[in-house]
PDB file of N, CA and C in Angstrom:
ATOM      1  N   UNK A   1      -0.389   8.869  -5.536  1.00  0.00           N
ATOM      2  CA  UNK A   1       0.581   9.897  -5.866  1.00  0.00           C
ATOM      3  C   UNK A   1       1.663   9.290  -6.765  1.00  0.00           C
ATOM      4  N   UNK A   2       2.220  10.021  -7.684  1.00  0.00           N
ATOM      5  CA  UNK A   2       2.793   9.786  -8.920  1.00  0.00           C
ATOM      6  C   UNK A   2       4.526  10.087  -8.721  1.00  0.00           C
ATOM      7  N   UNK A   3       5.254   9.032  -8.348  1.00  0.00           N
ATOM      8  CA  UNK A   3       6.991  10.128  -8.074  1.00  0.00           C
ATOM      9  C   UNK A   3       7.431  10.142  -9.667  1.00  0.00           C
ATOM     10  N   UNK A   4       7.936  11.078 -10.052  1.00  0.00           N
ATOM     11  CA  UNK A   4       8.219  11.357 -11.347  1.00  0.00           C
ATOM     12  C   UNK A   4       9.978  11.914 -11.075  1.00  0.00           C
ATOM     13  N   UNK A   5      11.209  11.142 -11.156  1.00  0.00           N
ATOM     14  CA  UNK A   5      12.280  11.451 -10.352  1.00  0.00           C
ATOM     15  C   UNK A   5      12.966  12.395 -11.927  1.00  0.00           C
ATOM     16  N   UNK A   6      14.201  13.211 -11.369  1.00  0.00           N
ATOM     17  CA  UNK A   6      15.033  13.983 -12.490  1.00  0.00           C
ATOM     18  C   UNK A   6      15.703  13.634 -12.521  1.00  0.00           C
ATOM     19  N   UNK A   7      16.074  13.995 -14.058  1.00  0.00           N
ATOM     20  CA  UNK A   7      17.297  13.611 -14.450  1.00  0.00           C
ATOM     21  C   UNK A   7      17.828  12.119 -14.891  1.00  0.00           C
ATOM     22  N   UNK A   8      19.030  11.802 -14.101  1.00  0.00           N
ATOM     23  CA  UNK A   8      19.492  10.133 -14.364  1.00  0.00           C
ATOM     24  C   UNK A   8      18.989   9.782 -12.593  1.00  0.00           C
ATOM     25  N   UNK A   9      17.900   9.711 -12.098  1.00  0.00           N
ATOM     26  CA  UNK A   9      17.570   9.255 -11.032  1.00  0.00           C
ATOM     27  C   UNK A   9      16.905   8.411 -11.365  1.00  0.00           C
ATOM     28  N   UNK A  10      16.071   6.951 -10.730  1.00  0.00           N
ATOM     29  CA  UNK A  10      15.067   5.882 -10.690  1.00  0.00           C
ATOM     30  C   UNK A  10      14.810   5.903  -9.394  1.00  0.00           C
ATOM     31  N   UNK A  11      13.575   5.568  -9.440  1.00  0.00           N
ATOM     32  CA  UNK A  11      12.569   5.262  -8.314  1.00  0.00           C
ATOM     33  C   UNK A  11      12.342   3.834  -8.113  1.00  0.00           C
ATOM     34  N   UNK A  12      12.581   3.302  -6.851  1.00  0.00           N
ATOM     35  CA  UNK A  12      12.909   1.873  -6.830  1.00  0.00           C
ATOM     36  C   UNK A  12      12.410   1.432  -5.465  1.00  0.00           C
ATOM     37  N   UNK A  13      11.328   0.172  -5.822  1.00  0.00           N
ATOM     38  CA  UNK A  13      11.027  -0.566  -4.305  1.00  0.00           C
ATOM     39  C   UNK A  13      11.049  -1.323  -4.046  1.00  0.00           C
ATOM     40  N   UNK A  14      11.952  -1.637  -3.093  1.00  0.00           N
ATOM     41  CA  UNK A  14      12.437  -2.573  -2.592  1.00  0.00           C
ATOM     42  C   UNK A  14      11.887  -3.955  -2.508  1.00  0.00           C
ATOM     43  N   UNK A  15      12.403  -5.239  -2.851  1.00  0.00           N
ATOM     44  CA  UNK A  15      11.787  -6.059  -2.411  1.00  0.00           C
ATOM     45  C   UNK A  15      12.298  -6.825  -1.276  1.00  0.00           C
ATOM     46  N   UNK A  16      11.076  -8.023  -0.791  1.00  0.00           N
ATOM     47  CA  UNK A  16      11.505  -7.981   0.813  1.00  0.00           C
ATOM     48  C   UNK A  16      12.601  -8.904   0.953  1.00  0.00           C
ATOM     49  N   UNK A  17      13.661  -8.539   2.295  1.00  0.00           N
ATOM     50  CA  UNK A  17      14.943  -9.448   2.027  1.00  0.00           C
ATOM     51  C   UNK A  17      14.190 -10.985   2.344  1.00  0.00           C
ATOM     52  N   UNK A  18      15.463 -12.043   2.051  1.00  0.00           N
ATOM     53  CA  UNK A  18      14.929 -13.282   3.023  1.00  0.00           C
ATOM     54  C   UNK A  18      14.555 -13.699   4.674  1.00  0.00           C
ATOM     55  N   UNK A  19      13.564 -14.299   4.809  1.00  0.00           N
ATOM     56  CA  UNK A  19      13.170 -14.438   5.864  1.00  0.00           C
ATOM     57  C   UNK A  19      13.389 -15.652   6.660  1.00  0.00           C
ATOM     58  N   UNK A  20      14.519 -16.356   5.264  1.00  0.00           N
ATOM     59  CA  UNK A  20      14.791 -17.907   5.950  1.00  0.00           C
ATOM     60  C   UNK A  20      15.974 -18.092   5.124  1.00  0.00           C
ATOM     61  N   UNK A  21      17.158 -18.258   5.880  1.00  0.00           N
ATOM     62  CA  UNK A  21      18.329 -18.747   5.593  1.00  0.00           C
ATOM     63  C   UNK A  21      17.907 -20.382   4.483  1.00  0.00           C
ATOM     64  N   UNK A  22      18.975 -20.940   3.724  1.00  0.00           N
ATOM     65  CA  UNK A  22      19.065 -22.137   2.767  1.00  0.00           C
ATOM     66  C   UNK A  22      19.011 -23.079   3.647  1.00  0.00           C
ATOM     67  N   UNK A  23      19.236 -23.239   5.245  1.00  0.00           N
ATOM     68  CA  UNK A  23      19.329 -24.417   5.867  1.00  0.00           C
ATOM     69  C   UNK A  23      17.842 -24.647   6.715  1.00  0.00           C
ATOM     70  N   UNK A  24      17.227 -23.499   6.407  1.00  0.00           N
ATOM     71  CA  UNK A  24      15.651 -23.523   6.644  1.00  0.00           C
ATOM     72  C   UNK A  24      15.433 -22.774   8.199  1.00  0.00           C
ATOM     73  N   UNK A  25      16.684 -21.994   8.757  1.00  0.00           N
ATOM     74  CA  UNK A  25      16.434 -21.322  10.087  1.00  0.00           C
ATOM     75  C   UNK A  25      15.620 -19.857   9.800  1.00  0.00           C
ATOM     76  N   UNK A  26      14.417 -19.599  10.662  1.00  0.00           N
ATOM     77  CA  UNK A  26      14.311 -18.230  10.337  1.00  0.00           C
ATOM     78  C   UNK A  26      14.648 -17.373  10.590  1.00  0.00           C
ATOM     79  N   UNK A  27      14.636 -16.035  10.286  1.00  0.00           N
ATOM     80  CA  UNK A  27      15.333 -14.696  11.053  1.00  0.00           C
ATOM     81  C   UNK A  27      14.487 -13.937  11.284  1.00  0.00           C
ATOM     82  N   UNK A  28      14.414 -13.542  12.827  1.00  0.00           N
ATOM     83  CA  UNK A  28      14.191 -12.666  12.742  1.00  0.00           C
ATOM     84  C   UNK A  28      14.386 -11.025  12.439  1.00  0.00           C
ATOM     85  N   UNK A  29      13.681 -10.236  12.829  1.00  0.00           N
ATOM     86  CA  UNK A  29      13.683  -9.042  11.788  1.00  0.00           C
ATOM     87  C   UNK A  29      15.170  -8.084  12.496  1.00  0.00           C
ATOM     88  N   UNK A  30      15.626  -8.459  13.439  1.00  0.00           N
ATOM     89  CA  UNK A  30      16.893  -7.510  13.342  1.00  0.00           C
ATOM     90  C   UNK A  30      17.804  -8.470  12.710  1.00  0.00           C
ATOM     91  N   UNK A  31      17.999  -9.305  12.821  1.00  0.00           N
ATOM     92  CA  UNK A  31      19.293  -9.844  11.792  1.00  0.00           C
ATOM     93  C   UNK A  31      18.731 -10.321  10.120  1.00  0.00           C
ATOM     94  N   UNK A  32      18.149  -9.561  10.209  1.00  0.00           N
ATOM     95  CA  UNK A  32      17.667  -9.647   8.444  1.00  0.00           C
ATOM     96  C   UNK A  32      18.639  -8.393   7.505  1.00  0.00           C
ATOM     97  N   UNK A  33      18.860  -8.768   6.617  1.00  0.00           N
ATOM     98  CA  UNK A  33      20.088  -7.877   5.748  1.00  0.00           C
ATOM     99  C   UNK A  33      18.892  -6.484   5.582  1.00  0.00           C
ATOM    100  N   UNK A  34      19.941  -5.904   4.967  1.00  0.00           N
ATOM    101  CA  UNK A  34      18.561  -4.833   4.396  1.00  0.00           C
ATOM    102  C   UNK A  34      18.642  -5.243   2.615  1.00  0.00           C
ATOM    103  N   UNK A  35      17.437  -5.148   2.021  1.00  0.00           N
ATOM    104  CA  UNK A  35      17.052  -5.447   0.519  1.00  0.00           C
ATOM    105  C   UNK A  35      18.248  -4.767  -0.088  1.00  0.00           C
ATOM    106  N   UNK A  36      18.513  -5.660  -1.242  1.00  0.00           N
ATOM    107  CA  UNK A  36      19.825  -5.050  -2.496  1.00  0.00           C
ATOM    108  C   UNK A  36      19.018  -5.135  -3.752  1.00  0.00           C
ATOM    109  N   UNK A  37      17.940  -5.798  -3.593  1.00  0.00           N
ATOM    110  CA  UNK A  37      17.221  -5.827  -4.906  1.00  0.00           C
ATOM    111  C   UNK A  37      15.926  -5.545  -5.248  1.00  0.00           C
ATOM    112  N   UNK A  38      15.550  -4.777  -5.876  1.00  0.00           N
ATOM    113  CA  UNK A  38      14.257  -3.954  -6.034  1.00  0.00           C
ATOM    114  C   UNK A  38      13.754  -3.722  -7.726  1.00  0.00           C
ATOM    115  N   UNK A  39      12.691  -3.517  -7.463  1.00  0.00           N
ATOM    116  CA  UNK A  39      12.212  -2.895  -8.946  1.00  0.00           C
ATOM    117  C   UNK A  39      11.720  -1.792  -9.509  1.00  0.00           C
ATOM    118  N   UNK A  40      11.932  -1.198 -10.548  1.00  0.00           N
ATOM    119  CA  UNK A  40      12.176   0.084 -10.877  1.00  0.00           C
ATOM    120  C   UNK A  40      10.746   0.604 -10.925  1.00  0.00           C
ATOM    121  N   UNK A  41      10.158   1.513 -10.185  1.00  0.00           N
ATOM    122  CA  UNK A  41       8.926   2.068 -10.365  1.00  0.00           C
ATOM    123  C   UNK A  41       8.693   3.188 -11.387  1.00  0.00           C
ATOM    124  N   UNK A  42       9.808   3.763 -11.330  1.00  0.00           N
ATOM    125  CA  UNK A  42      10.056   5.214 -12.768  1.00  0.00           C
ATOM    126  C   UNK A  42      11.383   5.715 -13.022  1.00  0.00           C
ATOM    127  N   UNK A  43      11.362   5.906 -14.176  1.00  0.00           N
ATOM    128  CA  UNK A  43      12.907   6.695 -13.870  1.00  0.00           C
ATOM    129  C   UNK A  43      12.803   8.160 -14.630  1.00  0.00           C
ATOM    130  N   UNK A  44      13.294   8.889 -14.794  1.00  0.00           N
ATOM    131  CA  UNK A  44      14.081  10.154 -15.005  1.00  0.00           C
ATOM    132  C   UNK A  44      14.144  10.163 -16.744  1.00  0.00           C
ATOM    133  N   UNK A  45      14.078  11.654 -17.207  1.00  0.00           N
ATOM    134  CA  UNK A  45      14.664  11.684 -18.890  1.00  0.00           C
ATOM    135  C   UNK A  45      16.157  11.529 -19.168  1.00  0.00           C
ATOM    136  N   UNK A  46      17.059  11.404 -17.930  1.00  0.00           N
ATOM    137  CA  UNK A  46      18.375  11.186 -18.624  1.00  0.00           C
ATOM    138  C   UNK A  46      19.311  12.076 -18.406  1.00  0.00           C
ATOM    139  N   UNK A  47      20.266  11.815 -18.039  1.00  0.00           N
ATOM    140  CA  UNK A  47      21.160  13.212 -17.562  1.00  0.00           C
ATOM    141  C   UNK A  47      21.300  13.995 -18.484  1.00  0.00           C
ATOM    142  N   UNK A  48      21.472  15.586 -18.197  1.00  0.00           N
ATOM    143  CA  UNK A  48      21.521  16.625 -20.013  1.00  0.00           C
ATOM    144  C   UNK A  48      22.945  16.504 -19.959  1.00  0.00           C
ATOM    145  N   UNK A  49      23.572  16.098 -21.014  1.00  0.00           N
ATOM    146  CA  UNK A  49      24.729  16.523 -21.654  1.00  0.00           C
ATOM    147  C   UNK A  49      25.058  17.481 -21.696  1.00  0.00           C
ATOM    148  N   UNK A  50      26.689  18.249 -22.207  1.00  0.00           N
ATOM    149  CA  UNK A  50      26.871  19.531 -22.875  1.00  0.00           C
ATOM    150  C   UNK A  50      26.423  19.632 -24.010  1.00  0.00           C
ATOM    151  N   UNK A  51      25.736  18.813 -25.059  1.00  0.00           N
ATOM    152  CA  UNK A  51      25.359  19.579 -26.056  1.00  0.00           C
ATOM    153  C   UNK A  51      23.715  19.432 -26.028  1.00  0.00           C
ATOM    154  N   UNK A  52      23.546  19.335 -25.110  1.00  0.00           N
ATOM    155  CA  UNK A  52      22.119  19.885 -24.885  1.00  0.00           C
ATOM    156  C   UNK A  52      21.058  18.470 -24.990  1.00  0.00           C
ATOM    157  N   UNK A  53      21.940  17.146 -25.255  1.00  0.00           N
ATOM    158  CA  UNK A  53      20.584  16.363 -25.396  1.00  0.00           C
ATOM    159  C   UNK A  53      20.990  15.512 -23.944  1.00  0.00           C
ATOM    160  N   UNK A  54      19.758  14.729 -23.730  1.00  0.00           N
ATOM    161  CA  UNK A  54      19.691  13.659 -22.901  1.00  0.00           C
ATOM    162  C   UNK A  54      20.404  12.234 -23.194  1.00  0.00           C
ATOM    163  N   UNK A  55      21.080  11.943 -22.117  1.00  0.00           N
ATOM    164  CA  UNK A  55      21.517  10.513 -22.137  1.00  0.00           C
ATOM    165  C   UNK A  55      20.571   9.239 -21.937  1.00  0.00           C
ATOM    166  N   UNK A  56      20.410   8.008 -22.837  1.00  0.00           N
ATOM    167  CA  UNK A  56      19.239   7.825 -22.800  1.00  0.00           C
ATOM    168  C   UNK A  56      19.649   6.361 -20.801  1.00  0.00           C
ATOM    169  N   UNK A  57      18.818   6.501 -20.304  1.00  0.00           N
ATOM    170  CA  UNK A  57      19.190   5.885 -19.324  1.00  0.00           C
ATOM    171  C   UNK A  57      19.096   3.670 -19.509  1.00  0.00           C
ATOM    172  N   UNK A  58      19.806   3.219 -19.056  1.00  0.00           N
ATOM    173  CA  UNK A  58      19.957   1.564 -19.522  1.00  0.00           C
ATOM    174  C   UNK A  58      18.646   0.642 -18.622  1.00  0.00           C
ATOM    175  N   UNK A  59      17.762   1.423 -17.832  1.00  0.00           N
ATOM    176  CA  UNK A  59      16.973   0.937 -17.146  1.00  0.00           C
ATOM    177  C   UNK A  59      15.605   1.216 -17.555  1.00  0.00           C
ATOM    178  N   UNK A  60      14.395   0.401 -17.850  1.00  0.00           N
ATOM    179  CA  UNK A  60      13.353   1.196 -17.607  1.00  0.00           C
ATOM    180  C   UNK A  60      12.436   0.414 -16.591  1.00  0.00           C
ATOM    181  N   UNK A  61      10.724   1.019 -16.815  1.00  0.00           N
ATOM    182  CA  UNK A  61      10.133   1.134 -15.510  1.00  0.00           C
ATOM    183  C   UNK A  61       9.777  -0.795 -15.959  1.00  0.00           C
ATOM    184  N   UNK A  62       9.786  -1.131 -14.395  1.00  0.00           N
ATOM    185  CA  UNK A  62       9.190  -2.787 -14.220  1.00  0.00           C
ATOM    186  C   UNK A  62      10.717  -3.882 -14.345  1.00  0.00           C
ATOM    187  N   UNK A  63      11.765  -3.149 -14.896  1.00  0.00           N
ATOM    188  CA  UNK A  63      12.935  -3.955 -14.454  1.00  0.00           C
ATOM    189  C   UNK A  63      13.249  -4.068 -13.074  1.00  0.00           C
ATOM    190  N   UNK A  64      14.023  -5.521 -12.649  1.00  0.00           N
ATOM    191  CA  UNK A  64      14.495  -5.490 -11.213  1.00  0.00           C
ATOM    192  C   UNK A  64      15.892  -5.463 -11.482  1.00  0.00           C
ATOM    193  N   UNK A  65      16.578  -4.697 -10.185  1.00  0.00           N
ATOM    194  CA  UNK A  65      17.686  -4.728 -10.387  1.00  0.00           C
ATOM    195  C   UNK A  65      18.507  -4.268  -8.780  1.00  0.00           C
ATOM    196  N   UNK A  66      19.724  -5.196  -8.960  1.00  0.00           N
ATOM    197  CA  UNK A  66      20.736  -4.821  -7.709  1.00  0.00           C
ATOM    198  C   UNK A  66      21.330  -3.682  -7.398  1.00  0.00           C
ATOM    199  N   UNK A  67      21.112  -3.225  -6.445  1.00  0.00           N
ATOM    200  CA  UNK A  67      21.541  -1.634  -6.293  1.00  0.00           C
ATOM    201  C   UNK A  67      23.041  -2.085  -4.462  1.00  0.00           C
ATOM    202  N   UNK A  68      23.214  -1.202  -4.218  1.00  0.00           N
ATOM    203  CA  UNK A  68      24.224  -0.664  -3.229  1.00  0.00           C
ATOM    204  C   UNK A  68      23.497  -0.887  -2.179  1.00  0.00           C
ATOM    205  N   UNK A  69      23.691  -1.745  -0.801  1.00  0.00           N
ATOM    206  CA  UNK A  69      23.195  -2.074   0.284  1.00  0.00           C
ATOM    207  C   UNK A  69      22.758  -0.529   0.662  1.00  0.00           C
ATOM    208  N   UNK A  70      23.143   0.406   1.061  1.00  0.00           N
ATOM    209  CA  UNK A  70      23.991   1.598   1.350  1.00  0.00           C
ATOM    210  C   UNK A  70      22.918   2.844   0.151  1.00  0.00           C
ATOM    211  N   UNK A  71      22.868   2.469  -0.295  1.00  0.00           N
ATOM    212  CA  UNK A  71      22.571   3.497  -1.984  1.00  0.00           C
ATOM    213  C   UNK A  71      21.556   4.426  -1.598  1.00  0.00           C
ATOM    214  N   UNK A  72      21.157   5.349  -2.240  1.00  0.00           N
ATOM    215  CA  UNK A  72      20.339   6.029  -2.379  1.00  0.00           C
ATOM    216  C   UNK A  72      19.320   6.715  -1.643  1.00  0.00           C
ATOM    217  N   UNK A  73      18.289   7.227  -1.495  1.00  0.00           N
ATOM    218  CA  UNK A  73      17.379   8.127  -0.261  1.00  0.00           C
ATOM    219  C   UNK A  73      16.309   7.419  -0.363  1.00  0.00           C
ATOM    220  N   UNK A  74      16.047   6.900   0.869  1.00  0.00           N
ATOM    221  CA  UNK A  74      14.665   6.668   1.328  1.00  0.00           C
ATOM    222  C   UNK A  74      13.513   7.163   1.444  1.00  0.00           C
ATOM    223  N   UNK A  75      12.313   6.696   0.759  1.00  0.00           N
ATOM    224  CA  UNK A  75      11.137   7.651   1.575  1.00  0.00           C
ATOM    225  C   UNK A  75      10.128   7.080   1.459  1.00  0.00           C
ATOM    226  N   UNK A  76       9.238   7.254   2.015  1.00  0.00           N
ATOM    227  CA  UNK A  76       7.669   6.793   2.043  1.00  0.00           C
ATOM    228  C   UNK A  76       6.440   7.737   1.751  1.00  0.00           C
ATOM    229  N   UNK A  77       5.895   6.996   0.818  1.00  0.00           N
ATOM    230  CA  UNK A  77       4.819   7.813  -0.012  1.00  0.00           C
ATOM    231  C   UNK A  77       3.728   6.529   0.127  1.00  0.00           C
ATOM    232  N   UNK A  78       2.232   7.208   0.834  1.00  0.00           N
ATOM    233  CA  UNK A  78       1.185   6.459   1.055  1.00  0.00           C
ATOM    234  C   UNK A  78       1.541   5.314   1.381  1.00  0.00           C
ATOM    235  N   UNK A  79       2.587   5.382   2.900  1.00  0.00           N
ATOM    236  CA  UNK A  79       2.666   4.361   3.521  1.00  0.00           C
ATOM    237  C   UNK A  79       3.657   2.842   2.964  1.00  0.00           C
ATOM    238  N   UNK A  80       3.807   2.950   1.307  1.00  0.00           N
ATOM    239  CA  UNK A  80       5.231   2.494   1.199  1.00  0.00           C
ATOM    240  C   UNK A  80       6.413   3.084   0.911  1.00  0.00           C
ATOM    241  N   UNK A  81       7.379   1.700   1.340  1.00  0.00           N
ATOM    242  CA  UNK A  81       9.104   2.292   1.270  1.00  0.00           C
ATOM    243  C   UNK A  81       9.381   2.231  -0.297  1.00  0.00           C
ATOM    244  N   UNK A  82      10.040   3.633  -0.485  1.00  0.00           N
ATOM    245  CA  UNK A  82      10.483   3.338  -1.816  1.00  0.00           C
ATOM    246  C   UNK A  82      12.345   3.386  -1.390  1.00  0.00           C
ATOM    247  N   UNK A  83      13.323   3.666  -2.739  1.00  0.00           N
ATOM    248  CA  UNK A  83      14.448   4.234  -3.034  1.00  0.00           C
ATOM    249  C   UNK A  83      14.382   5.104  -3.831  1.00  0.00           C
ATOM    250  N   UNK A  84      15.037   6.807  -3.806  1.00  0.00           N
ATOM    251  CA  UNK A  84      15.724   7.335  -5.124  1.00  0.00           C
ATOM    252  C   UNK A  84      16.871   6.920  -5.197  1.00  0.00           C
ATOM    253  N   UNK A  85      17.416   6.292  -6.456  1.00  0.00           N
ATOM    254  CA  UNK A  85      18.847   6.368  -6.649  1.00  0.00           C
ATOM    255  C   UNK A  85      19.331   6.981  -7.839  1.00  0.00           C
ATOM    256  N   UNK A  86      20.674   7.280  -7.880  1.00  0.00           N
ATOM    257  CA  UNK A  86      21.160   7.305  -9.357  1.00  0.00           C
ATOM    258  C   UNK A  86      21.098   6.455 -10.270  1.00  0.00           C
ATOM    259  N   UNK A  87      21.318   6.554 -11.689  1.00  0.00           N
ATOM    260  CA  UNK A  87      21.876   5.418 -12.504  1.00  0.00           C
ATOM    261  C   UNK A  87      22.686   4.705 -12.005  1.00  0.00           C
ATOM    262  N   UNK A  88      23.743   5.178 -11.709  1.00  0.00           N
ATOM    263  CA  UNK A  88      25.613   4.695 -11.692  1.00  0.00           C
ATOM    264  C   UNK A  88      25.191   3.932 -10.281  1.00  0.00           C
ATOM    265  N   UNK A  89      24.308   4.159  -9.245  1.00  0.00           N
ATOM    266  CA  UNK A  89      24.716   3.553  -8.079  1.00  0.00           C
ATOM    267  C   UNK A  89      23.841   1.630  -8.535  1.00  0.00           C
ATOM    268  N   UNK A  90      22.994   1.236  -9.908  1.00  0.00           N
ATOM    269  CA  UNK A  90      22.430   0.426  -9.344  1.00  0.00           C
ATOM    270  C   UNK A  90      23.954  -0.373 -10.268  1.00  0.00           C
ATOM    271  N   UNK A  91      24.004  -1.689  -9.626  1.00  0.00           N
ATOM    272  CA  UNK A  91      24.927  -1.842 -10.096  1.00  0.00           C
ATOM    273  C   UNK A  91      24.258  -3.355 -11.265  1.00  0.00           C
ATOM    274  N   UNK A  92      23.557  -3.976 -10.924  1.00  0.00           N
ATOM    275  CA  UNK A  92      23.184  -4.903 -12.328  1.00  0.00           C
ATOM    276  C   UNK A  92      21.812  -4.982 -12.264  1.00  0.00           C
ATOM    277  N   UNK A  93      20.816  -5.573 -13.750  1.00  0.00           N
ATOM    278  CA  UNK A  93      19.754  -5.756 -14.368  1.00  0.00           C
ATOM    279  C   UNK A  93      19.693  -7.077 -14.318  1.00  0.00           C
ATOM    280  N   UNK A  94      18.645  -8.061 -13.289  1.00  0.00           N
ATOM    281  CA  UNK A  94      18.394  -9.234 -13.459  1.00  0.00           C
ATOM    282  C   UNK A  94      17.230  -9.493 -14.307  1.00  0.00           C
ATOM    283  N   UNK A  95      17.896 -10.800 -15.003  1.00  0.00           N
ATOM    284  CA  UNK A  95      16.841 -10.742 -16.477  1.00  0.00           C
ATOM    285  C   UNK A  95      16.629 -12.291 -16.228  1.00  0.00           C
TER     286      UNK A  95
END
């Protein structure tokens, strides 16, 4: 199944948080953060303006990028987790 999101929305999945602190302890799965960084599966034509055209959006599909602990709607399609978010909520493009 194909998510095809509107507007200035992206479709984004998560990748998995860390599973081992820098001093080499592991965590288990309740004290694990929740993911901030994911990669863009699709995005949207762009919010419509008032004069009728689209804004072109700064993300496209296969970029990763940091979004809002907090951000956007969850859902699961054929058993994986995705994100919808806005533009404005991801906040940087790791390159």
């Amino acid at each position: 199944m194909a998510i095809r999101p509107l507007d200035d929305r992206v479709v984004v999945e998560p990748l998995e948080a860390e599973v081992k602190t820098k001093g080499g302890i592991v965590l288990p799965d309740s004290a694990k953060e929740k993911p901030t960084k994911g990669k863009v599966i699709s995005v949207g034509d762009g919010k419509l303006l008032d004069s009728g055209e689209r804004a072109k959006l700064l993300v496209k599909k296969g970029d990763q990028v940091l979004y809002g602990k907090y951000s956007g709607t969850e859902i699961t399609v054929d058993g994986k987790e995705y994100l919808i978010l806005k533009e404005n909520d991801i906040l940087a493009k790791i390159e």
